[in-house]
Protein backbone atom coordinates (compact mmCIF):
# COMPACT_ATOMS: atom_id res chain seq x y z
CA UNK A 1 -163.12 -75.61 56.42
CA UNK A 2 -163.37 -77.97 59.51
CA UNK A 3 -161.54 -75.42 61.80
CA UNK A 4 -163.08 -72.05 60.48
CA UNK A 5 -166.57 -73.71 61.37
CA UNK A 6 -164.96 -74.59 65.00
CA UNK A 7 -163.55 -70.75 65.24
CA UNK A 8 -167.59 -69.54 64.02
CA UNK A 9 -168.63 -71.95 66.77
CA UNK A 10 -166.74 -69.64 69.14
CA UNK A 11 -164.98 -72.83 70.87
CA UNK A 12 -161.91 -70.38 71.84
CA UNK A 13 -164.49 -67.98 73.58
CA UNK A 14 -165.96 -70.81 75.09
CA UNK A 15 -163.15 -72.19 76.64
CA UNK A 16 -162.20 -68.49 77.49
CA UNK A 17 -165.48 -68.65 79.60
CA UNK A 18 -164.61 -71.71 81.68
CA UNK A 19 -161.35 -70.26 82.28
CA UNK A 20 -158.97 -71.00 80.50
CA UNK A 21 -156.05 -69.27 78.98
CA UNK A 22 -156.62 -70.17 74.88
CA UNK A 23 -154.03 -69.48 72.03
CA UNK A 24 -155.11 -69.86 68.39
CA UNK A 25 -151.73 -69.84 66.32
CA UNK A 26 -153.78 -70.43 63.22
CA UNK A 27 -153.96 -73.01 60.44
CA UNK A 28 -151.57 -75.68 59.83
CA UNK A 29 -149.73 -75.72 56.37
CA UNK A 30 -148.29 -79.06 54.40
CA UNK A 31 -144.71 -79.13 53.72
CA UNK A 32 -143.64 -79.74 50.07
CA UNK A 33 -145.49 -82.30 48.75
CA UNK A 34 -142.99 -85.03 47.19
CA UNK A 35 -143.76 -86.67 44.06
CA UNK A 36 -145.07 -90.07 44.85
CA UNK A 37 -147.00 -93.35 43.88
CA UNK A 38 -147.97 -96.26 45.25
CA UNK A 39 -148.34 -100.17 44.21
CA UNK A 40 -151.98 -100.19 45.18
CA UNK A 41 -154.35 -98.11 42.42
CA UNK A 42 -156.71 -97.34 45.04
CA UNK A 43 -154.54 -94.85 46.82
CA UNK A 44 -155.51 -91.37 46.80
CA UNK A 45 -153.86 -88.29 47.35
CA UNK A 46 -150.51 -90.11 48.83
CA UNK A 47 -148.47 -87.05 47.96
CA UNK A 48 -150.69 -84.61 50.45
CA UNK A 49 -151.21 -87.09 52.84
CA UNK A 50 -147.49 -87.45 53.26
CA UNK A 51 -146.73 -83.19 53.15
CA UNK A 52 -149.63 -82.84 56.10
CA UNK A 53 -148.16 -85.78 58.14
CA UNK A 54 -144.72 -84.20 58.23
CA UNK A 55 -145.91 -80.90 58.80
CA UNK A 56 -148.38 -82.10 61.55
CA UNK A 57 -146.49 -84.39 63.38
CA UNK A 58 -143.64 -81.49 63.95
CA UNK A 59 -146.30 -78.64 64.39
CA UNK A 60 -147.93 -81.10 67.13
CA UNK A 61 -144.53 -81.66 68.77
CA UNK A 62 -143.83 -77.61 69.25
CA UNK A 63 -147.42 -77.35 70.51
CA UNK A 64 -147.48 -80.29 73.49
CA UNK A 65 -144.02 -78.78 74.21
CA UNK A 66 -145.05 -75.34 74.40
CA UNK A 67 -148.80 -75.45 76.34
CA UNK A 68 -150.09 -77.57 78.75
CA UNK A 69 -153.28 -78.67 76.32
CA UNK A 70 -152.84 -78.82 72.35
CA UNK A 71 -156.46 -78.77 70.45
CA UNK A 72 -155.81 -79.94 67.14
CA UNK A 73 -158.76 -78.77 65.32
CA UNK A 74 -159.29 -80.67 61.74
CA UNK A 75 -161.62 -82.13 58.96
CA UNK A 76 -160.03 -85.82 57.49
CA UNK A 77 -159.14 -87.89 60.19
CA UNK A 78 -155.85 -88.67 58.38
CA UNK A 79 -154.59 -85.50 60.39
CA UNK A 80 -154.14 -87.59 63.40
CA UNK A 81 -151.16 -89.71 61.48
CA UNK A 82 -149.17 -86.52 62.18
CA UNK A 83 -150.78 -85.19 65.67
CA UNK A 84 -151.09 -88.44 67.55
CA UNK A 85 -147.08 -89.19 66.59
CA UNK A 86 -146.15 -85.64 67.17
CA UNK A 87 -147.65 -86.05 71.21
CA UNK A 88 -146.42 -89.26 71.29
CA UNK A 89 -143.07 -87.95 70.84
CA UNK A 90 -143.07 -85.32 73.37
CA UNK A 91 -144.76 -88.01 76.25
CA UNK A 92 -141.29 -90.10 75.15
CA UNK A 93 -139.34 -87.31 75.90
CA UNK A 94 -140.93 -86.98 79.31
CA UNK A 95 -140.80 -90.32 79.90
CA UNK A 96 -144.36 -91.48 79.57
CA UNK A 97 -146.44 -93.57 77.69
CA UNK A 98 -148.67 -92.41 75.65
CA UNK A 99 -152.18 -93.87 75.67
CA UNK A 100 -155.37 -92.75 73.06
CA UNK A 101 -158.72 -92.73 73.39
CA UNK A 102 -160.01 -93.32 69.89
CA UNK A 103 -163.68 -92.41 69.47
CA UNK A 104 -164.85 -93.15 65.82
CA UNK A 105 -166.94 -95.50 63.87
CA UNK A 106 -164.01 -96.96 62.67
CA UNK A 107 -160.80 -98.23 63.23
CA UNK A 108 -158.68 -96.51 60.95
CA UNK A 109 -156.04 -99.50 60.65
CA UNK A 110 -155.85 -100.07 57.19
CA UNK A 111 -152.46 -99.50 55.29
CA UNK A 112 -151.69 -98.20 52.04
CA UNK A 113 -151.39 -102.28 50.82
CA UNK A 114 -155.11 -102.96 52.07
CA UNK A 115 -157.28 -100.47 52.04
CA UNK A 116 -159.41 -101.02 49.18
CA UNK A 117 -161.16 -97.09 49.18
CA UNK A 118 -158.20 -95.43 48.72
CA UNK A 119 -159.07 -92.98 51.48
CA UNK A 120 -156.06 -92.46 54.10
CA UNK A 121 -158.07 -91.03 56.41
CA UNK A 122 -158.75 -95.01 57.16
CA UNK A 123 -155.11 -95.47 58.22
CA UNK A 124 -153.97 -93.13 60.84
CA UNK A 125 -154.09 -95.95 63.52
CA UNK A 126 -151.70 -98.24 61.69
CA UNK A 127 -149.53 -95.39 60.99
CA UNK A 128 -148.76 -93.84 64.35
CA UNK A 129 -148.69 -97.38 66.17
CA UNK A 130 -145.75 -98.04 63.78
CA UNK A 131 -147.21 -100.65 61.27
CA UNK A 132 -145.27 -101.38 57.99
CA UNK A 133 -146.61 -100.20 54.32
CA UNK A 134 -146.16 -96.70 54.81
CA UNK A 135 -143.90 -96.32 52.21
CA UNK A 136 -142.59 -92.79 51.50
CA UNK A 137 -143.95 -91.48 55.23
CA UNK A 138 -141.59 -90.37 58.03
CA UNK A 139 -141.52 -93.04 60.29
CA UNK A 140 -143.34 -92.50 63.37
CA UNK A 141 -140.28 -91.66 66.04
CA UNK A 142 -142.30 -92.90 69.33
CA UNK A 143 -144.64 -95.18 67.62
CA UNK A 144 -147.93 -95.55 70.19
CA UNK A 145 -147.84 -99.29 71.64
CA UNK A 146 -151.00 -100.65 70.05
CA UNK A 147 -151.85 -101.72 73.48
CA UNK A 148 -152.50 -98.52 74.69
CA UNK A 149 -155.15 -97.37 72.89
CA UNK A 150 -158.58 -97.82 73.59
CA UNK A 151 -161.48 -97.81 70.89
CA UNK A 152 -165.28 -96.49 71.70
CA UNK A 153 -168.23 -96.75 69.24
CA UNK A 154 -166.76 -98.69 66.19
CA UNK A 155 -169.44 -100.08 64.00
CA UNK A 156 -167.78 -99.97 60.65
CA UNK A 157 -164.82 -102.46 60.22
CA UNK A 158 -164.01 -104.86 57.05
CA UNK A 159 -162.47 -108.25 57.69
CA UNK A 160 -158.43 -106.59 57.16
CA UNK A 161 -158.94 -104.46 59.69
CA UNK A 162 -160.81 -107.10 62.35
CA UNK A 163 -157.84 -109.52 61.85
CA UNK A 164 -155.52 -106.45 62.59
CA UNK A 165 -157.12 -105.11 65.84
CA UNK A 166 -157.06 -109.03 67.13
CA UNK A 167 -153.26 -109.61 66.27
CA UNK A 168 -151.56 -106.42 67.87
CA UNK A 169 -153.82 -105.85 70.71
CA UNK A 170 -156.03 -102.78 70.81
CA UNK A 171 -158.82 -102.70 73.18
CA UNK A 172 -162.07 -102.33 71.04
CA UNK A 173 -165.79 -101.54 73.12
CA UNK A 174 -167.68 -101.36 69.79
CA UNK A 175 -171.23 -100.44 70.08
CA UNK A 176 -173.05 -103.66 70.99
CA UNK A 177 -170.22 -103.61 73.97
CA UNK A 178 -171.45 -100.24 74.32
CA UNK A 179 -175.56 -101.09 74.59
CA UNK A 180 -174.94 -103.93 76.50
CA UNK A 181 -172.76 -102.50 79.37
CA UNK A 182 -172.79 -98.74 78.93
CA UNK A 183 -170.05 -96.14 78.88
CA UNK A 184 -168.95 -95.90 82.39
CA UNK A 185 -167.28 -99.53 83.09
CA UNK A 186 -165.40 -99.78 79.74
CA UNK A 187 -164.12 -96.05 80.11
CA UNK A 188 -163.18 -96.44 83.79
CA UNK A 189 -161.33 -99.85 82.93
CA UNK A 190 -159.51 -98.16 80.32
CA UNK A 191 -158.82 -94.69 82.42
CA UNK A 192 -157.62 -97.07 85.46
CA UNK A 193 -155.08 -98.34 82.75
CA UNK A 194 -153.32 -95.11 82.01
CA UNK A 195 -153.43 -93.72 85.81
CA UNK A 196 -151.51 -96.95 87.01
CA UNK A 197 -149.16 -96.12 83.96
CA UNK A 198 -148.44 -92.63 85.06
CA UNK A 199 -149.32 -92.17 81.06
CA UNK A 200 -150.58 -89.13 78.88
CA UNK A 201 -153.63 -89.34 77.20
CA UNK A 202 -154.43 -88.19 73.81
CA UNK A 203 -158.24 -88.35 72.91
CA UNK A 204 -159.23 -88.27 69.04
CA UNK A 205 -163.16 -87.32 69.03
CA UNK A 206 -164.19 -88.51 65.09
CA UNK A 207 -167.64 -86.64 64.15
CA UNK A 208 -168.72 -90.29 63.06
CA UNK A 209 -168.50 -91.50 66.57
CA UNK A 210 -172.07 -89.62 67.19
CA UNK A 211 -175.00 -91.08 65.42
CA UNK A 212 -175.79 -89.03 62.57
CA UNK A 213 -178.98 -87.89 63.24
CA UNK A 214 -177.15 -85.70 65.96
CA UNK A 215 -173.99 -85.02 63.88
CA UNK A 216 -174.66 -85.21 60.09
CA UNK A 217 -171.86 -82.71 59.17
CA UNK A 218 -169.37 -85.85 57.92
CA UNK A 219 -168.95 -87.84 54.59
CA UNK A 220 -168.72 -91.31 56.63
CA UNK A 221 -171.52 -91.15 58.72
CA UNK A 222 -172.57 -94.69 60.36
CA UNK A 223 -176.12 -95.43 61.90
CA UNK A 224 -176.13 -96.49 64.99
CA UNK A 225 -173.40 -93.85 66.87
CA UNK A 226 -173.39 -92.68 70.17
CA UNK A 227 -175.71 -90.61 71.75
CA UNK A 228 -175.94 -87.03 73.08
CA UNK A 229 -175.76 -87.93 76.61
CA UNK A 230 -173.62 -90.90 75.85
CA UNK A 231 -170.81 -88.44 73.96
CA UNK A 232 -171.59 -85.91 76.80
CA UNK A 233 -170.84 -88.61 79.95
CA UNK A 234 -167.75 -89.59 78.43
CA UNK A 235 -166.48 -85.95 78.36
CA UNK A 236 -167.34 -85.45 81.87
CA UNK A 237 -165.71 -88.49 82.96
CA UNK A 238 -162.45 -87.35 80.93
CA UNK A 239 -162.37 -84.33 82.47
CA UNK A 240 -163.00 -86.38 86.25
CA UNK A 241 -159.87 -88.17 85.54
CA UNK A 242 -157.68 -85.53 84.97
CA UNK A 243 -156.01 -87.52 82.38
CA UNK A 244 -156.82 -86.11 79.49
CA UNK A 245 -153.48 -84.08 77.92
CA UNK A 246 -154.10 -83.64 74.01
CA UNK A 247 -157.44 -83.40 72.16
CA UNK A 248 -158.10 -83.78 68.34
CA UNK A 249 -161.33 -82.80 66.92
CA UNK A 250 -161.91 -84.70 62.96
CA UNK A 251 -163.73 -84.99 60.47
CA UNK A 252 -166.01 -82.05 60.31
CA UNK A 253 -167.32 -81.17 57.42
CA UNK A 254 -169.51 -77.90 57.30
CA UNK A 255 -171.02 -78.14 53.75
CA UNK A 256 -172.87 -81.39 55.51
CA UNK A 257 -174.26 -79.87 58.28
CA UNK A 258 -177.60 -78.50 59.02
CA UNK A 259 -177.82 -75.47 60.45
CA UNK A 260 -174.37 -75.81 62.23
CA UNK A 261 -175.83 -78.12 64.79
CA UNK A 262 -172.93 -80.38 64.50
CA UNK A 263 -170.06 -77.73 64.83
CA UNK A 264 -171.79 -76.60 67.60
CA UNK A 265 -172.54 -80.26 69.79
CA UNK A 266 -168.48 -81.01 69.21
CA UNK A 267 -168.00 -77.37 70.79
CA UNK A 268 -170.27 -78.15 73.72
CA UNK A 269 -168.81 -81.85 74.08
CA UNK A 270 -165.11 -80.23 74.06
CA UNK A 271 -166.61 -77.69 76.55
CA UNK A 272 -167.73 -80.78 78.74
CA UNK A 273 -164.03 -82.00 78.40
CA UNK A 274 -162.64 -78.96 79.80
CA UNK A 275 -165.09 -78.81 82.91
CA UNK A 276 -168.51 -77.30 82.08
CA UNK A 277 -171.29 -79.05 84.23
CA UNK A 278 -174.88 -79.38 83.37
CA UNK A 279 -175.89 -76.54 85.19
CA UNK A 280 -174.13 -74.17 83.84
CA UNK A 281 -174.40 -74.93 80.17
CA UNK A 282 -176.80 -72.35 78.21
CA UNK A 283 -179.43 -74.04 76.15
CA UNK A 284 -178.64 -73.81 72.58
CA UNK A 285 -181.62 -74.29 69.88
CA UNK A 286 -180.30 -76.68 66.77
């Protein structure tokens, strides 16, 4: 229901408004799902998982070939196993590199060997950056060097995951990096990275990045997020950089929210992205 409760938020219209040329060509569908299990006990849903990756990761190939912007709208964050290596594989065919922006609570680097929960949605990262025990998944055919990505709000990461980040070399602001030198120095560090790179950028907005009291329409939320204006800025300075070349939008889930008012601030925060200023935003009452 994650991108019905997008379309209700009008975000097409909206980005109609500022301009811009929008094509909805509808919902995604899984291929066939194979028949499947896994070592671990804890592993849930491994046969879907694997059908939506497949069908993702080609569907998000067509679409970064075919416009100049895919939106890849979504509820479980596992979604971005499939559109992160689908982009990634059209910026190798260009001859970039493809850099992400990973704004979440957590930082989704589990494998199907570690995570203890079961939930995939907590292993896109390792997936698309190539990381063994995904067994029965399509390999990843440009596989997103780990250095290139950039993480922004984590506050929810078990002791697997920590030693992970540390050995293949993502760049992690968490949110104590974040209160104690704000959003605009870690951001511009990071943006600096992929201009000098000639690279693409692919930026994965999580619901759970914002602090819940703003955003409560997710089953992970995390105290402690990001804040209006701090989500907001870092739109606005994506949108500055001109860097920006592939959006997803996760983890949305509508039977949590109150009175839509979280379907409607990732609507106005994609809106920033794509160039709407302060002054011209209408004032919407949550």
């Amino acid at each position: 229901m994650g991108p019905t409760a997008f379309r209700i938020a009008e975000l097409p219209e909206i980005l109609r408004g500022l301009g811009w040329a929008v094509t909805d060509v509808g919902d995604a569908v899984p291929t066939e799902m194979p028949d499947i299990s896994h070592s671990n006990p804890a592993v849930r849903n491994l046969d879907a998982i694997i059908a939506w990756t497949k069908s993702l990761s080609e569907r998000a190939y067509e679409m970064a070939r075919a416009c100049d912007f895919p939106i890849f709208l979504g509820g479980d964050h596992s979604m971005s196993a499939g559109t992160v290596s689908g982009v990634a594989r059209h910026s190798q065919d260009l001859g970039c590199p493809q850099f992400v922006l990973w704004l979440d609570a957590h930082t989704d680097l589990h494998t199907l060997h570690t995570t203890t929960s079961g939930n995939l949605h907590g292993t896109p990262v390792a997936y698309f950056t190539g990381q063994t025990g995904f067994e029965g998944f399509p390999p990843p055919l440009a596989p997103v060097d780990p250095r290139n990505i950039c993480m922004m709000g984590i506050r929810s990461v078990d002791q697997a995951e920590k030693r992970h980040v540390s050995e293949i070399g993502i760049t992690v602001f968490d949110m104590r990096a974040i209160d104690e030198q704000g959003i605009v120095a870690p951001l511009n560090s990071f943006l600096e990275r992929v201009r000098a790179a000639n690279g693409r950028l692919h930026v994965s907005l999580d619901v759970d990045f914002l602090d819940p009291d703003i955003a409560p329409a997710v089953g992970t939320t995390v105290c402690g997020g990001a804040t209006f204006r701090e989500a907001h800025l870092i739109m606005e300075m994506l949108h500055d950089s001109g860097l920006v070349t592939s959006l997803d939008l996760a983890e949305l889930n509508p039977f949590l929210d109150v009175r839509a008012k979280t379907a409607l601030l990732m609507t106005d925060l994609t809106a920033s992205l794509f160039g709407r200023r302060v002054l011209e935003r209408k004032t919407r009452t949550y």
